[in-house]
Protein backbone atom coordinates (compact mmCIF):
# COMPACT_ATOMS: atom_id res chain seq x y z
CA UNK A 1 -13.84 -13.54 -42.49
CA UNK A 2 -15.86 -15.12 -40.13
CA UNK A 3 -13.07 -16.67 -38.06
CA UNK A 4 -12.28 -12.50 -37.50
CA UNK A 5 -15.63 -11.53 -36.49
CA UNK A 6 -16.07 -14.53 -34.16
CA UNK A 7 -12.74 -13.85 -32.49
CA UNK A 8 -13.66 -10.01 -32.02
CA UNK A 9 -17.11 -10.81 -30.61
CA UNK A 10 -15.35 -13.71 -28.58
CA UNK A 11 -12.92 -10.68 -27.80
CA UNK A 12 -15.65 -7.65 -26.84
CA UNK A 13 -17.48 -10.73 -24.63
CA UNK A 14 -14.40 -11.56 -22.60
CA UNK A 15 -13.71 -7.32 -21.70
CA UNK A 16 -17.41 -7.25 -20.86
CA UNK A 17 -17.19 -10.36 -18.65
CA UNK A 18 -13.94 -9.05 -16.65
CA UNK A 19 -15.82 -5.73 -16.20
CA UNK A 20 -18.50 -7.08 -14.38
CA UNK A 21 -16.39 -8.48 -11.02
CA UNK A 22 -16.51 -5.45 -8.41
CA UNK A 23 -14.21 -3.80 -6.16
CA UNK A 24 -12.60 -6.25 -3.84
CA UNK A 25 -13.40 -5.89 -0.33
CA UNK A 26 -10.03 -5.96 1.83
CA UNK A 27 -10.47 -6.45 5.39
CA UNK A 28 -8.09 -5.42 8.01
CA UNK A 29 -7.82 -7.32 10.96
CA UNK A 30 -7.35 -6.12 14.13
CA UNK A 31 -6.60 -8.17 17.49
CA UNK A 32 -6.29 -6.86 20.88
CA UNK A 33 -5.10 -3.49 19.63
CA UNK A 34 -5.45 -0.63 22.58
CA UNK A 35 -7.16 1.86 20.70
CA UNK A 36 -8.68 5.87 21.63
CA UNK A 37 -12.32 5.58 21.82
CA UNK A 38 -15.37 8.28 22.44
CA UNK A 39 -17.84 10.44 20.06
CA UNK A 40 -16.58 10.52 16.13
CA UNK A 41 -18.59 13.77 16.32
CA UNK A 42 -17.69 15.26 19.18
CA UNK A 43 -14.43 13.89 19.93
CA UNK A 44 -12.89 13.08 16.88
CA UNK A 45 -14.77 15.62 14.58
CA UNK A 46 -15.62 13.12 12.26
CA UNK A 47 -18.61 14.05 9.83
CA UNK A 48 -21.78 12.05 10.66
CA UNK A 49 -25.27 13.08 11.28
CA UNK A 50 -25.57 11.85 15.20
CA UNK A 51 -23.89 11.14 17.99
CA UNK A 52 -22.08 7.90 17.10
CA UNK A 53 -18.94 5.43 18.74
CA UNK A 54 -15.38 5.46 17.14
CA UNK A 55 -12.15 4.50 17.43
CA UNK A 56 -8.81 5.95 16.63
CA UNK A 57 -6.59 3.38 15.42
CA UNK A 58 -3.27 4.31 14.23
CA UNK A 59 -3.84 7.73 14.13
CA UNK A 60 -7.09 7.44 11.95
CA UNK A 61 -10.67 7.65 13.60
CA UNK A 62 -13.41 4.81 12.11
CA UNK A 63 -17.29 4.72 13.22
CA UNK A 64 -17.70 1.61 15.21
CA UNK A 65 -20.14 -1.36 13.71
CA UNK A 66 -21.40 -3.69 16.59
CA UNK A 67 -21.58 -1.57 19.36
CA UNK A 68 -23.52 1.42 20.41
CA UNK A 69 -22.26 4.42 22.11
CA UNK A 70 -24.57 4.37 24.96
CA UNK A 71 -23.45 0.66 25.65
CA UNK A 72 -20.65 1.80 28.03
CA UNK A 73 -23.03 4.05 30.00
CA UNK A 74 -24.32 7.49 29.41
CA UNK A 75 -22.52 8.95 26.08
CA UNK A 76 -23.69 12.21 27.62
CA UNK A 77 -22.83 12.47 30.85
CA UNK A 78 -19.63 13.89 32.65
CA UNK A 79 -17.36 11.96 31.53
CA UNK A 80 -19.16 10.16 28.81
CA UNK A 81 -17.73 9.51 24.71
CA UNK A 82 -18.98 12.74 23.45
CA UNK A 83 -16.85 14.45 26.72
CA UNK A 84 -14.12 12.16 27.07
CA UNK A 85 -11.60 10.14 24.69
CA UNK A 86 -11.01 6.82 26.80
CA UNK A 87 -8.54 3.67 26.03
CA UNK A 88 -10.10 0.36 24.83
CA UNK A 89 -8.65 -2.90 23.81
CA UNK A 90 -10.81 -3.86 20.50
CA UNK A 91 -10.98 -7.03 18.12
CA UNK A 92 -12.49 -6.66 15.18
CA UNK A 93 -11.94 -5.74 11.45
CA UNK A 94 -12.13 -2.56 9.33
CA UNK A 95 -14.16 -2.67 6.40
CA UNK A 96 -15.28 0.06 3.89
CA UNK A 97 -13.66 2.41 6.29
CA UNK A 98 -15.76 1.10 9.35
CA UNK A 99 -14.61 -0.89 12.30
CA UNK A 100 -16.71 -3.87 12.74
CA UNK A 101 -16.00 -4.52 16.30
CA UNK A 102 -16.09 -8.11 17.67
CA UNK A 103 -14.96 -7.25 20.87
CA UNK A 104 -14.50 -3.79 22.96
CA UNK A 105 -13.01 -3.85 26.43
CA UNK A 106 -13.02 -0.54 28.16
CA UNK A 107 -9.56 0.15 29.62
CA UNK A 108 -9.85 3.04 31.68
CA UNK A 109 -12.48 5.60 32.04
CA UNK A 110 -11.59 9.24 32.63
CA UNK A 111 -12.24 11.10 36.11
């Protein structure tokens, strides 16, 4: 009887243990990719609660981590990320659905 109990309790504490590890975090790497980049909002009418950098990489848009939208000039102004989708080369990784950007190089810059 008691070789039972201690191999259900040894059983119940083994389940319990397993169920504490989270969810994995899986990374994506991305190197040198040319990429669509301007305003999630107002380019890619992505749901966010300011005016904020993304990228469109195969197809799917992802807020930018590491860079700022205003960091290529004026986000604003005439031809600007929130008026304008322009082509970058980007390095970097998604994670949790967000691209953490290592490196952004600005291809061209519509006139």
């Amino acid at each position: 009887m008691k070789k039972l109990i201690f191999a259900l309790i040894l059983g119940v504490l083994s389940i319990a243990a397993n169920a504490q590890t989270g969810p994995q975090k899986t990374a994506k790497v991305i190197t040198k990719q040319v990429v669509d980049i301007a305003c999630g909002e107002c380019q890619f009418k992505m749901k966010g609660k300011d005016c904020e950098l993304a990228v469109k990489i195969n197809g799917k848009p992802y807020f930018v981590d590491g860079k700022g939208i205003d960091d290529f000039g004026d986000a604003h102004g005439e031809h600007g990320f929130c008026n304008a989708v322009s082509k970058a080369e980007v390095t970097g990784e998604i994670v949790n659905n967000r691209f953490k950007a290592k490196e952004i190089k600005l291809l061209t810059i519509k006139k």
